[in-house]
Protein backbone atom coordinates (compact mmCIF):
# COMPACT_ATOMS: atom_id res chain seq x y z
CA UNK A 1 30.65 -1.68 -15.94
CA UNK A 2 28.48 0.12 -13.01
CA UNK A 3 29.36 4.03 -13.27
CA UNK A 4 30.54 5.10 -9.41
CA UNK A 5 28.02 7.12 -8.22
CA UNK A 6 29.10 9.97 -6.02
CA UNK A 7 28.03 10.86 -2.80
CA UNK A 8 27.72 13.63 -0.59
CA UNK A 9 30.82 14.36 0.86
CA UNK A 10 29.20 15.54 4.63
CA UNK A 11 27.11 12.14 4.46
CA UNK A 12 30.36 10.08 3.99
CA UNK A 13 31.72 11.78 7.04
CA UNK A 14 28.39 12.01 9.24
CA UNK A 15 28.12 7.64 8.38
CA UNK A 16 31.55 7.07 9.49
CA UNK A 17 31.00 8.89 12.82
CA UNK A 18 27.75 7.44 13.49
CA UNK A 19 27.82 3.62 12.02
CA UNK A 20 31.79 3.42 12.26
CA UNK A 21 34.39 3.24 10.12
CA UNK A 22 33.86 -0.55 9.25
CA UNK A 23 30.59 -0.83 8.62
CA UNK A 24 30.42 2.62 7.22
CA UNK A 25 33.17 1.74 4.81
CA UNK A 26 31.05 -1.94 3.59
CA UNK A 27 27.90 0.66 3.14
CA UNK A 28 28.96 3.49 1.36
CA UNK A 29 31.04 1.24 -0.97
CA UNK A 30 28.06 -0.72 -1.91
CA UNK A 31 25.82 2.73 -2.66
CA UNK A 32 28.33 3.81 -4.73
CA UNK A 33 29.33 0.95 -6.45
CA UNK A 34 26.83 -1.51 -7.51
CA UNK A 35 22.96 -1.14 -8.21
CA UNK A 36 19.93 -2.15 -6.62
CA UNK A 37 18.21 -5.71 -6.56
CA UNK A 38 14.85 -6.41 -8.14
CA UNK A 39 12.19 -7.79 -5.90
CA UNK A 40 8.68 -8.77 -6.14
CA UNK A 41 5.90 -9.61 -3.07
CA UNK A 42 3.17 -12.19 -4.34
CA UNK A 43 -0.50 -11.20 -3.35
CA UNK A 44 -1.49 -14.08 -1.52
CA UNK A 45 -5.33 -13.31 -2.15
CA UNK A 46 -4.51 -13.51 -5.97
CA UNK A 47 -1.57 -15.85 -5.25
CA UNK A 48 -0.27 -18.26 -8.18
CA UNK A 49 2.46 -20.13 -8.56
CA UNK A 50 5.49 -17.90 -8.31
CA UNK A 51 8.04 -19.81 -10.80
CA UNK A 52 5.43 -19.42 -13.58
CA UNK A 53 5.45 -15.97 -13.29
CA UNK A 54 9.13 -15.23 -13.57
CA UNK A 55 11.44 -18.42 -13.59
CA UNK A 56 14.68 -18.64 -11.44
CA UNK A 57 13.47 -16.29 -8.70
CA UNK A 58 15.35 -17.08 -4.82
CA UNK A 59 13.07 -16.23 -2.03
CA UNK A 60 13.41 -12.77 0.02
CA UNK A 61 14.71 -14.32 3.74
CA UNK A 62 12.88 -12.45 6.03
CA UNK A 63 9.24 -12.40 3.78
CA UNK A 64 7.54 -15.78 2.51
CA UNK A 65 5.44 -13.99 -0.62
CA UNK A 66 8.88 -11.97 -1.50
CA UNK A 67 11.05 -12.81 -4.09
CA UNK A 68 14.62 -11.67 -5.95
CA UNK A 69 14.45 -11.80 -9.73
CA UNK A 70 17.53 -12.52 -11.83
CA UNK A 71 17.31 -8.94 -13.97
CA UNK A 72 14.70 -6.24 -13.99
CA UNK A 73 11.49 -7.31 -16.67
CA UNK A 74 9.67 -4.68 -18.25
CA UNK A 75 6.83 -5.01 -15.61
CA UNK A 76 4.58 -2.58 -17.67
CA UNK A 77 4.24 -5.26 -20.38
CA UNK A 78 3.34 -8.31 -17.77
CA UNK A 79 -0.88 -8.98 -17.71
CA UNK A 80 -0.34 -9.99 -14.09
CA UNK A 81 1.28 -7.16 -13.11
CA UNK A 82 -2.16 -5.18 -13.75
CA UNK A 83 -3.79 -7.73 -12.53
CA UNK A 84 -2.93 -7.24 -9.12
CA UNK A 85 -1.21 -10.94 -8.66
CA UNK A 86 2.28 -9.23 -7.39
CA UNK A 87 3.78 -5.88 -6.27
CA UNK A 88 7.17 -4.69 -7.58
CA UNK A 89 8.91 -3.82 -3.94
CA UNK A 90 12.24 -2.98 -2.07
CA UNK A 91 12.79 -5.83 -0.25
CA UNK A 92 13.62 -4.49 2.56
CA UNK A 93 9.72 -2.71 2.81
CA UNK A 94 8.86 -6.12 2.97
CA UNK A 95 9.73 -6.79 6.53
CA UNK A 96 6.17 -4.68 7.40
CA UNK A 97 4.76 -7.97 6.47
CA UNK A 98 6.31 -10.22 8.68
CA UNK A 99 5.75 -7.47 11.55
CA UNK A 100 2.28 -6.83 11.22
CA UNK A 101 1.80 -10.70 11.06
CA UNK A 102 3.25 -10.90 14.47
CA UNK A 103 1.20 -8.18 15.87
CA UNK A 104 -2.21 -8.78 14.72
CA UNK A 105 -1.98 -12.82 15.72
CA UNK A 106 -4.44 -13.96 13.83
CA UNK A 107 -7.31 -11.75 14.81
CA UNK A 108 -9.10 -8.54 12.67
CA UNK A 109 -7.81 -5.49 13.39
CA UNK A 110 -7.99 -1.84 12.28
CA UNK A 111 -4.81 -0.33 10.56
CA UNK A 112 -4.08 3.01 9.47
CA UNK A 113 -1.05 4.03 7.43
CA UNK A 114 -0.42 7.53 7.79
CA UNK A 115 1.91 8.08 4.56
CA UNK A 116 0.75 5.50 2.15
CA UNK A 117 1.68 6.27 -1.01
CA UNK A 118 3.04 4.72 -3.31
CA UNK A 119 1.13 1.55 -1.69
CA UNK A 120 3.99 -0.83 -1.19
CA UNK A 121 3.88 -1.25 2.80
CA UNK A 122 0.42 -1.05 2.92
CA UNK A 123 -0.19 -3.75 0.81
CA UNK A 124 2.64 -5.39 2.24
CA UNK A 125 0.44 -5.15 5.24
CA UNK A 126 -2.43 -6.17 3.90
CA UNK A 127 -0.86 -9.24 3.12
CA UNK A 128 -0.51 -9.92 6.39
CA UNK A 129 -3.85 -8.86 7.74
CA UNK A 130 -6.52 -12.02 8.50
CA UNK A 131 -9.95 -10.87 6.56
CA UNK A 132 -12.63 -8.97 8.06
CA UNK A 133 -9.58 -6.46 9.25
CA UNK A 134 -10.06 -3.03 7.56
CA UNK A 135 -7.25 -0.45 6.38
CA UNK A 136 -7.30 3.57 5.95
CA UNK A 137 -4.31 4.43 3.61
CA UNK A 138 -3.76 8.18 3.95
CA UNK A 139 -1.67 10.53 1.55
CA UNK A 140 -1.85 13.83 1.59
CA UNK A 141 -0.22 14.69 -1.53
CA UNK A 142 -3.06 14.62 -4.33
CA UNK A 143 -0.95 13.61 -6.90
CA UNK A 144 0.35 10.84 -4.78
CA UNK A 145 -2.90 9.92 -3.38
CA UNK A 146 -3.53 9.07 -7.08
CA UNK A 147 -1.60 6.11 -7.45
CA UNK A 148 -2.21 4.97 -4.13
CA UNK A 149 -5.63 4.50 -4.61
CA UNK A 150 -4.64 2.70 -8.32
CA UNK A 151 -2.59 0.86 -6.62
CA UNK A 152 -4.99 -0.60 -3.43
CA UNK A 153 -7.57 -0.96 -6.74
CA UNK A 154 -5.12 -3.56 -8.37
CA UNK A 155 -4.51 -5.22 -5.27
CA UNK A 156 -8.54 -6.15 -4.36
CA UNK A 157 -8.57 -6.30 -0.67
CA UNK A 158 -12.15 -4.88 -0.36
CA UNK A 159 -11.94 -3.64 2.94
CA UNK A 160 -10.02 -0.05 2.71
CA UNK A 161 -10.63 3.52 2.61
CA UNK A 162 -8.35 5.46 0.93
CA UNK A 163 -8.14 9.73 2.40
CA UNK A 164 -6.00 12.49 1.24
CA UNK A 165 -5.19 14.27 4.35
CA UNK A 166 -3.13 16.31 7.02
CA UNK A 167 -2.60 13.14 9.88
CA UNK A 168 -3.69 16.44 11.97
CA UNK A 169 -7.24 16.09 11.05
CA UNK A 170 -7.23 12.19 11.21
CA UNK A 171 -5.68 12.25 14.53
CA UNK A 172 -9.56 13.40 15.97
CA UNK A 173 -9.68 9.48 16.01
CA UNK A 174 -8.16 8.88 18.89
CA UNK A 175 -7.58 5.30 19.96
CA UNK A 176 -9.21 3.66 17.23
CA UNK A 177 -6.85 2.02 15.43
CA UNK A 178 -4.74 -1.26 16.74
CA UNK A 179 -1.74 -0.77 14.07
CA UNK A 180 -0.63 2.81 13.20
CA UNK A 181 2.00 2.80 10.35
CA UNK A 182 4.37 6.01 9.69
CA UNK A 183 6.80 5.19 7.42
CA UNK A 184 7.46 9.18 7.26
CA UNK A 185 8.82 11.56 4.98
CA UNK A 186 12.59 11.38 5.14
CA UNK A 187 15.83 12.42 3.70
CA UNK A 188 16.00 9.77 1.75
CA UNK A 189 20.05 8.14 2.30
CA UNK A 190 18.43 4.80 1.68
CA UNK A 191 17.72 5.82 -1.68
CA UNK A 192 21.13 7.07 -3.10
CA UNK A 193 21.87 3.33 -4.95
CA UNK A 194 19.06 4.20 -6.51
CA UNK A 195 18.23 7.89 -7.22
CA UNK A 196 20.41 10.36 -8.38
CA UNK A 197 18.09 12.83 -6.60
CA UNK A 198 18.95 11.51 -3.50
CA UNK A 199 21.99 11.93 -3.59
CA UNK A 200 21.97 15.99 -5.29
CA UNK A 201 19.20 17.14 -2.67
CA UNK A 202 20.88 15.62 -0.14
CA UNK A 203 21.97 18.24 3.01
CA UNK A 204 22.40 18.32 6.63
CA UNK A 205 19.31 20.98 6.73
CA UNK A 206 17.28 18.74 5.27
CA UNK A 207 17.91 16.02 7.66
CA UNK A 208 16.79 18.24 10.90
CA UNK A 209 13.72 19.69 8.59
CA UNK A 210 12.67 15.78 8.39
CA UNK A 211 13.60 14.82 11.83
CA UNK A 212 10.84 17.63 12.62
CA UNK A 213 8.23 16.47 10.15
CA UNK A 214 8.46 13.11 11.57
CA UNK A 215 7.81 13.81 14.92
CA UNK A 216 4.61 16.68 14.03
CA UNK A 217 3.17 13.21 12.03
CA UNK A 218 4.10 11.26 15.21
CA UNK A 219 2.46 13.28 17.63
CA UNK A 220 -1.07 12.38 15.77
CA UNK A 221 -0.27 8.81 15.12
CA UNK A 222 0.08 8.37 18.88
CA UNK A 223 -3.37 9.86 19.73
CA UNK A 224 -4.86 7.80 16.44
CA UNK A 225 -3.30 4.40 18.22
CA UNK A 226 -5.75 2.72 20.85
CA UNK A 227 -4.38 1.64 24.62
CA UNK A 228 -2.50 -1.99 23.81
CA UNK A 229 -1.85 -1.09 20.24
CA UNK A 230 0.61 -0.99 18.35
CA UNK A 231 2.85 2.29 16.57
CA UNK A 232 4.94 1.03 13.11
CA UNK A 233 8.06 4.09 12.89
CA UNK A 234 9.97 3.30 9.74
CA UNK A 235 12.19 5.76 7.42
CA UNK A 236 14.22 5.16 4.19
CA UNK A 237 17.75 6.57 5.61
CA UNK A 238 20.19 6.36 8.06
CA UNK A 239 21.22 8.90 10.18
CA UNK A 240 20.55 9.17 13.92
CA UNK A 241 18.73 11.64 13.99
CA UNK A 242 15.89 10.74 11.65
CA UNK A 243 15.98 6.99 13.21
CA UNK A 244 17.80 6.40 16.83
CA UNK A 245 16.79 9.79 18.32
CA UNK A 246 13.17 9.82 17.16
CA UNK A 247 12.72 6.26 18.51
CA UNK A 248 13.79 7.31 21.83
CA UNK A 249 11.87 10.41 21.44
CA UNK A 250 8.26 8.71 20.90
CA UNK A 251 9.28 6.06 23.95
CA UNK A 252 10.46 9.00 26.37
CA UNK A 253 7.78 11.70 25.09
CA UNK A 254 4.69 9.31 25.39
CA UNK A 255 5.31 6.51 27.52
CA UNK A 256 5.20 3.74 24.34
CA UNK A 257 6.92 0.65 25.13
CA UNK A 258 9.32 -0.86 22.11
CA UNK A 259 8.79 -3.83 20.73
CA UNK A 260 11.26 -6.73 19.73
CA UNK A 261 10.58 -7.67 16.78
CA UNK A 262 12.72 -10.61 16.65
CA UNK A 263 14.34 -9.89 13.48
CA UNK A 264 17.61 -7.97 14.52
CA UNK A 265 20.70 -10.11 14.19
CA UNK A 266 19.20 -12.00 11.46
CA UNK A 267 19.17 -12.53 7.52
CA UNK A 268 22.11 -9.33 7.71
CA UNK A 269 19.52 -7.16 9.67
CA UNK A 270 21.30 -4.77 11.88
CA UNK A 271 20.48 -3.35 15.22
CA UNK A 272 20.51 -0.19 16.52
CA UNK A 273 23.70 2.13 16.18
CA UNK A 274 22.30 4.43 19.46
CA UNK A 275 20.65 4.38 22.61
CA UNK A 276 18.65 1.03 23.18
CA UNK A 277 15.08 1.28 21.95
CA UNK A 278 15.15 -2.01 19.54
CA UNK A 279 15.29 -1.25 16.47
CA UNK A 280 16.01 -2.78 12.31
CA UNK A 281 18.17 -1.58 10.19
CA UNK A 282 18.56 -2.58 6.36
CA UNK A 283 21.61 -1.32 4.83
CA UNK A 284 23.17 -2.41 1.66
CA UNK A 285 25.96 -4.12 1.50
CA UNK A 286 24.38 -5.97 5.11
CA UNK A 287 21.17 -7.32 3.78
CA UNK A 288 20.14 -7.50 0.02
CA UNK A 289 17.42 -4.66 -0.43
CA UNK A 290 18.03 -0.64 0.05
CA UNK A 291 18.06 1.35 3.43
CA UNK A 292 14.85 0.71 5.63
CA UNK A 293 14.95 2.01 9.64
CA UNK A 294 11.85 0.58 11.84
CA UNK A 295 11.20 0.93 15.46
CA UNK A 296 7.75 -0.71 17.00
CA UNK A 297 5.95 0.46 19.97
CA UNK A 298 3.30 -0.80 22.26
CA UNK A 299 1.02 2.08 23.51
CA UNK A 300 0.41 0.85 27.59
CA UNK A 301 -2.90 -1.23 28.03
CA UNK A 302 -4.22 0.47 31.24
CA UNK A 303 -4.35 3.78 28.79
CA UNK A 304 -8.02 4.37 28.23
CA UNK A 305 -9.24 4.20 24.47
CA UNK A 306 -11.66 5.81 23.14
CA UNK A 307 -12.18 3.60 19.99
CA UNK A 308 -13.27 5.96 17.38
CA UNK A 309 -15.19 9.28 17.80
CA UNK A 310 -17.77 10.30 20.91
CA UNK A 311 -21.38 9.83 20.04
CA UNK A 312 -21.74 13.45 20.44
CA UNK A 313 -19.16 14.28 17.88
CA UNK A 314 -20.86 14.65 13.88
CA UNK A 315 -19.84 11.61 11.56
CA UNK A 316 -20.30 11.90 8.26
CA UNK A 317 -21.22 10.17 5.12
CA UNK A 318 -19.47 8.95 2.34
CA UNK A 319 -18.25 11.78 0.60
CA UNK A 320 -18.78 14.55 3.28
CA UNK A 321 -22.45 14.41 2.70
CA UNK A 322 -25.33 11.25 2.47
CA UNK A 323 -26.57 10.74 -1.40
CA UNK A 324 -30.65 12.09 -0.87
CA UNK A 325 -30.61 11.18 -4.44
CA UNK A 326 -33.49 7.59 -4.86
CA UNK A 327 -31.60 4.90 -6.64
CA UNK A 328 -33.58 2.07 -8.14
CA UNK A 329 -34.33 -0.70 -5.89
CA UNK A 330 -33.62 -2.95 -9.10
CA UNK A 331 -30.11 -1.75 -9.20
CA UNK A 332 -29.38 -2.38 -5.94
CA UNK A 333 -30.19 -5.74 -6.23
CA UNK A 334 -28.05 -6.26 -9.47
CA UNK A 335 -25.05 -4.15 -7.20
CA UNK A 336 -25.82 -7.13 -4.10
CA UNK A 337 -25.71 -9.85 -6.57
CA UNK A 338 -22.48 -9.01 -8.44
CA UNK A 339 -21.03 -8.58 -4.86
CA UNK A 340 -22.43 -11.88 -3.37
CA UNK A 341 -24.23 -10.19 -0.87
CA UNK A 342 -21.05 -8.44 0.45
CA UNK A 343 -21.27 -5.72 3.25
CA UNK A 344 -24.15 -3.12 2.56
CA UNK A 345 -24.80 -1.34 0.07
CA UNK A 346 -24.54 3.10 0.10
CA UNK A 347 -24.55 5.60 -2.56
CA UNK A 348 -23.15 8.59 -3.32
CA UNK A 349 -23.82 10.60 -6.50
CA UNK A 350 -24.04 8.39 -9.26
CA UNK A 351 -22.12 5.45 -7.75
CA UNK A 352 -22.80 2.15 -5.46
CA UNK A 353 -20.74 1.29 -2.94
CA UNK A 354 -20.09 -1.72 -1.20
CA UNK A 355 -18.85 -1.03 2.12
CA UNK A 356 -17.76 -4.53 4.69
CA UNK A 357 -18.88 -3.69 8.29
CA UNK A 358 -14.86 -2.46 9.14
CA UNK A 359 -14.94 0.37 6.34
CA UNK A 360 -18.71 1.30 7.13
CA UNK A 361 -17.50 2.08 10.45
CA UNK A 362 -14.41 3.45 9.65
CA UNK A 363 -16.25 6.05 7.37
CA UNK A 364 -18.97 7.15 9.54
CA UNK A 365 -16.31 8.21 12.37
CA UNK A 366 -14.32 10.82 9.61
CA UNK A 367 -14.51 14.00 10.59
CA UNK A 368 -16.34 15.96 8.18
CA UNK A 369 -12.73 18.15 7.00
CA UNK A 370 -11.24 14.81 5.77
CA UNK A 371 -11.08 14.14 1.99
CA UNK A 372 -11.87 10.59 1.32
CA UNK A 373 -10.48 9.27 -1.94
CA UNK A 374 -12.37 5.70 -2.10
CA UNK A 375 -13.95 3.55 0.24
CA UNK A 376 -14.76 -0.17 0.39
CA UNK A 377 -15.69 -1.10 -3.43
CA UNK A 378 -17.00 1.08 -6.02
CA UNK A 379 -19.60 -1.49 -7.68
CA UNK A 380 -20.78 0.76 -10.82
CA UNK A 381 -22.13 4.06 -11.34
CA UNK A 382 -25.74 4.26 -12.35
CA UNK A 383 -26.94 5.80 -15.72
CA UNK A 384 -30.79 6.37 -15.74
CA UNK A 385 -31.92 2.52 -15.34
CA UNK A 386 -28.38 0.86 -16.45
CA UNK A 387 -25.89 0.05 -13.84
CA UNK A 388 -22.30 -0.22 -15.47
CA UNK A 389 -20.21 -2.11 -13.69
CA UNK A 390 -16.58 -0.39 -12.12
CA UNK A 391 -13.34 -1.47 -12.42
CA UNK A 392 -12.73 -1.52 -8.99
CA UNK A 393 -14.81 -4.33 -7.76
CA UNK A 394 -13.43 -6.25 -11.07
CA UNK A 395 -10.28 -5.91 -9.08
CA UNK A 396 -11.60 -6.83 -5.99
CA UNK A 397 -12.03 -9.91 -4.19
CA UNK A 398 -15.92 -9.80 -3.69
CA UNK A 399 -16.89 -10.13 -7.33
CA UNK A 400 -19.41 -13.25 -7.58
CA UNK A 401 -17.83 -15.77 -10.16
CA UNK A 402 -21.29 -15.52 -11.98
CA UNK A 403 -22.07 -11.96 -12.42
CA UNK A 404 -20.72 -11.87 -15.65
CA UNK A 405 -19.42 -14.18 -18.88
CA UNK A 406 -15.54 -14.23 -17.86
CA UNK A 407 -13.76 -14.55 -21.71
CA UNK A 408 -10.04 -15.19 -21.39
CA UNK A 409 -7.95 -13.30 -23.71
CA UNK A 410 -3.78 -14.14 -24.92
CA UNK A 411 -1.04 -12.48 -23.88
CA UNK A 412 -1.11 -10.36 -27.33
CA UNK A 413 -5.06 -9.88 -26.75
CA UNK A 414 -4.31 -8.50 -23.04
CA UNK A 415 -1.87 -6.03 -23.48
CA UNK A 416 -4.63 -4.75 -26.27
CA UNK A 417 -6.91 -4.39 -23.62
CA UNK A 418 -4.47 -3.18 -21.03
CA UNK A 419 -3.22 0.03 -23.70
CA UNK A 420 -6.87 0.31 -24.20
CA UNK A 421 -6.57 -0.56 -27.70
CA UNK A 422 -9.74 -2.44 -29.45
CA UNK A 423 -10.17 -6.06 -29.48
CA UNK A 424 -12.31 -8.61 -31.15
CA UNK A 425 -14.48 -10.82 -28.78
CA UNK A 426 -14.51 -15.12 -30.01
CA UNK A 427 -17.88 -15.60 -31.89
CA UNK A 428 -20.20 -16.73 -29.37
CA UNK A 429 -19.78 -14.37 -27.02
CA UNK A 430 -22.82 -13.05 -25.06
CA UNK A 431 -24.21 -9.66 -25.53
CA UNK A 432 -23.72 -7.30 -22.33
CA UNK A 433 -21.19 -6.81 -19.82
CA UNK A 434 -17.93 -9.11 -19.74
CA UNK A 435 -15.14 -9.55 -18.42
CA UNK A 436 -12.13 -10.30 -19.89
CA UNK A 437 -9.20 -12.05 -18.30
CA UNK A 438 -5.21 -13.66 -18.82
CA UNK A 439 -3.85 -16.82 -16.76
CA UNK A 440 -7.30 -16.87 -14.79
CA UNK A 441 -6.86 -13.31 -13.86
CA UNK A 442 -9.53 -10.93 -14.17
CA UNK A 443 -7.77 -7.87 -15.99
CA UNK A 444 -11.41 -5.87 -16.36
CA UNK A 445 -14.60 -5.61 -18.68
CA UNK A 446 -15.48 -5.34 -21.98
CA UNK A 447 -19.33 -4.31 -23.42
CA UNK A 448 -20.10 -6.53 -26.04
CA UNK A 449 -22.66 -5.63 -28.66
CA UNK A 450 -22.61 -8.78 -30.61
CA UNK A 451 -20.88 -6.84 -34.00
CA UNK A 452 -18.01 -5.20 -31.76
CA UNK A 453 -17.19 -4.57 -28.59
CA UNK A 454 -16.23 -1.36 -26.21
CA UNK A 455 -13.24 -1.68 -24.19
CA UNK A 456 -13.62 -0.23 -20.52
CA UNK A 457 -10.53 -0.18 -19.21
CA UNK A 458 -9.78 2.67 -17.27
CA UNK A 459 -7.98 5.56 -19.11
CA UNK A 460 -5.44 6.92 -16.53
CA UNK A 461 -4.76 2.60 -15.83
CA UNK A 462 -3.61 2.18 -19.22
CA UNK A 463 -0.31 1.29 -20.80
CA UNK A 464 1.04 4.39 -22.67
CA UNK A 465 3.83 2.90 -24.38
CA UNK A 466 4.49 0.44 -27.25
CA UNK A 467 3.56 -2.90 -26.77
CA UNK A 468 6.64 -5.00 -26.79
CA UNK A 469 6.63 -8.44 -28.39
């Protein structure tokens, strides 16, 4: 029996004013009185089957790599999970996909997702985005930031660069970017199925303190978004204020025209509840998934765009400053031929980068006060003449099929791995760097020394809890 979760009584009354009695009535009866969906998103560069990875799945309407699963798996004990072949996702998130697939059309672009973390709609977009497109994920909350950057590691789309910073210093890139995301901080309504915090922090101050937020983060995202681009406004809740009035509010305050995405009317999406900027809405109870609001905008062509920074403004280097440090030629060479020749090569410190021509660029126009996280893919970190390979480009897509021995482990020997837990290599096995991978998924590397082997899976990546059988 589902325990009826209570709601705020203020938000009760402010939904049935805004949305309605009837469709107010179908909504709030669904937050309080059933639970949420599961939902996965396939990674189409590490795509797979989907029934083999969890039988009985029904597809996700409006997203073809989204899928509804039959009960909730433990998806800390799945190899593939780590592997980066799926994302666990709302549903509803997964609309970004479908949107930024209409407005790239098949051509590269540059993207920049203000409030990134956890990583859901940015991967989500970079589902969507054709290769040789490049992606800054920005969160400014460290501890956030954290997981995003796990999280774009897993999913091994070389071409990102991951910052940790007010959208006030990233905004001195004006018009360079032809997709600007801001799926902002909100109140979080669209959560309340879900979170009991949701519904306890829950108040009508904290509505107009997020309606304000939103608009400060706005304000940079316009400048950031280049003349004929495009401006992605999305929120997890659904009062007017947060949603309706803010759309208006970007199309009056800076001339953005709104998009149609297409989708309203369909699959149980609603439209807009106010004024008549087009707009989605994803309620429970309507569509199966939790709340999602998103409004697109087209900044006007004839606006001139700069495209990045003036040549008289500083760029910088990886890292706020460029390595001085000489690396070996040699282990350049190794880092170009475990990469297949990808991008060119930089270093910082102690570690290689490989860095396509989208993130070179994107890194060299930074302003100097901008924390970057990661960018492109971190090939190893050098130790005297030894280059040990990172588990970031083992993630990625650029890894050369022949840099290293690949020895495929069970399901048992993964999750080993995955906890960090010691395994023993099949006789045979070549002395050096491997790696080690489940279902034809690379999962990471191992350092074999022919009588035992270190395991170098990442420490914070690894599963803390008991294996289950």
């Amino acid at each position: 029996m589902i325990a009826e979760k209570i709601l705020p009584a203020v938000f009760i009354a402010e939904m049935k004013s805004e949305l309605g009695a009837e469709t107010a009535e179908t909504l709030l009866a669904t937050l309080s009185g059933s639970e949420p969906e599961t939902s996965i998103r396939l990674n189409h560069r590490k795509s797979m089957d989907a029934e083999a990875l969890y039988p009985g799945m029904t597809p996700v309407e409006w997203c073809g790599s989204g899928f509804y699963l039959e009960h909730r798996p433990a998806f800390t004990f799945d190899p593939l999970f780590h592997a980066g072949v799926y994302y666990v996702q709302d549903a509803s998130s997964m609309i970004y996909e479908g949107i930024v697939r209409q407005l790239t059309d098949g051509m590269p672009v540059k993207v920049a997702d203000l409030c990134a973390a956890p990583g859901g709609k940015t991967t989500a977009m970079l589902n969507a985005l054709p290769d040789g497109s490049v992606m800054l994920a920005n969160e400014y909350v460290a501890s956030r930031a954290k997981i995003l950057k796990e999280n774009l590691t897993k999913y091994g789309y070389p071409e990102v660069v991951v910052t940790g910073s007010d959208v006030t210093r990233l905004s001195a890139l004006k018009g360079y970017f032809d997709i600007v995301a801001v799926d902002a901080p909100c109140s979080g309504e669209g959560m309340m199925r879900k979170e009991e915090a949701a519904r306890t922090q829950w108040s009508e101050g904290l509505v107009a303190q997020c309606s304000s937020l939103q608009r400060e983060i706005i304000e940079s995202a316009v400048k950031m978004t280049a003349a004929g681009g495009y401006l992605i406004y999305s929120t997890c809740t659904f009062n007017t204020a947060e949603d309706e009035d803010n759309a208006s509010w970007i199309a009056d305050t800076f001339g953005l025209e709104p998009v149609d995405t297409g989708y309203a009317g369909k699959y149980g999406i609603r439209h807009e509840v106010k004024g008549n900027v087009p707009c989605l809405r994803f309620m429970p109870g309507f569509t199966k998934g939790e709340g999602l609001f998103v409004a697109v905008f087209r900044k006007p062509a004839e606006e001139e765009s700069i495209g990045g920074a003036k040549k008289t403004r500083k760029t910088r280097k990886t890292g706020g400053r460029e390595s001085r440090q000489a690396t070996d030629k040699a282990l350049l060479q190794l880092a170009g031929k475990w990469t297949g020749g990808f991008g060119t090569m930089r270093v910082h410190d102690n570690r290689i980068l490989a860095l396509g021509d989208g993130s070179a660029a994107l890194l060299d126009m930074l302003p100097s006060d901008v924390r970057i996280i990661s960018a492109g893919v971190e090939v190893g970190e050098t130790k005297g003449r030894d280059l040990i390979p990172s588990h970031h480009l083992a993630m990625s897509g650029i890894l050369a099929p022949e840099a290293f021995p690949d020895i495929p482990l069970t399901r048992e020997e993964a999750l080993l791995y995955l906890s960090r837990e010691a395994i023993t290599l099949p006789d045979g096995t070549p002395k050096g760097y491997v790696t080690v991978s489940y279902a034809g998924r690379i999962l990471g590397y191992m350092k074999h020394h022919g009588n035992r082997s270190n395991n170098l899976y990442p420490m914070d990546y690894r599963i803390r809890t008991r294996i289950q059988n």
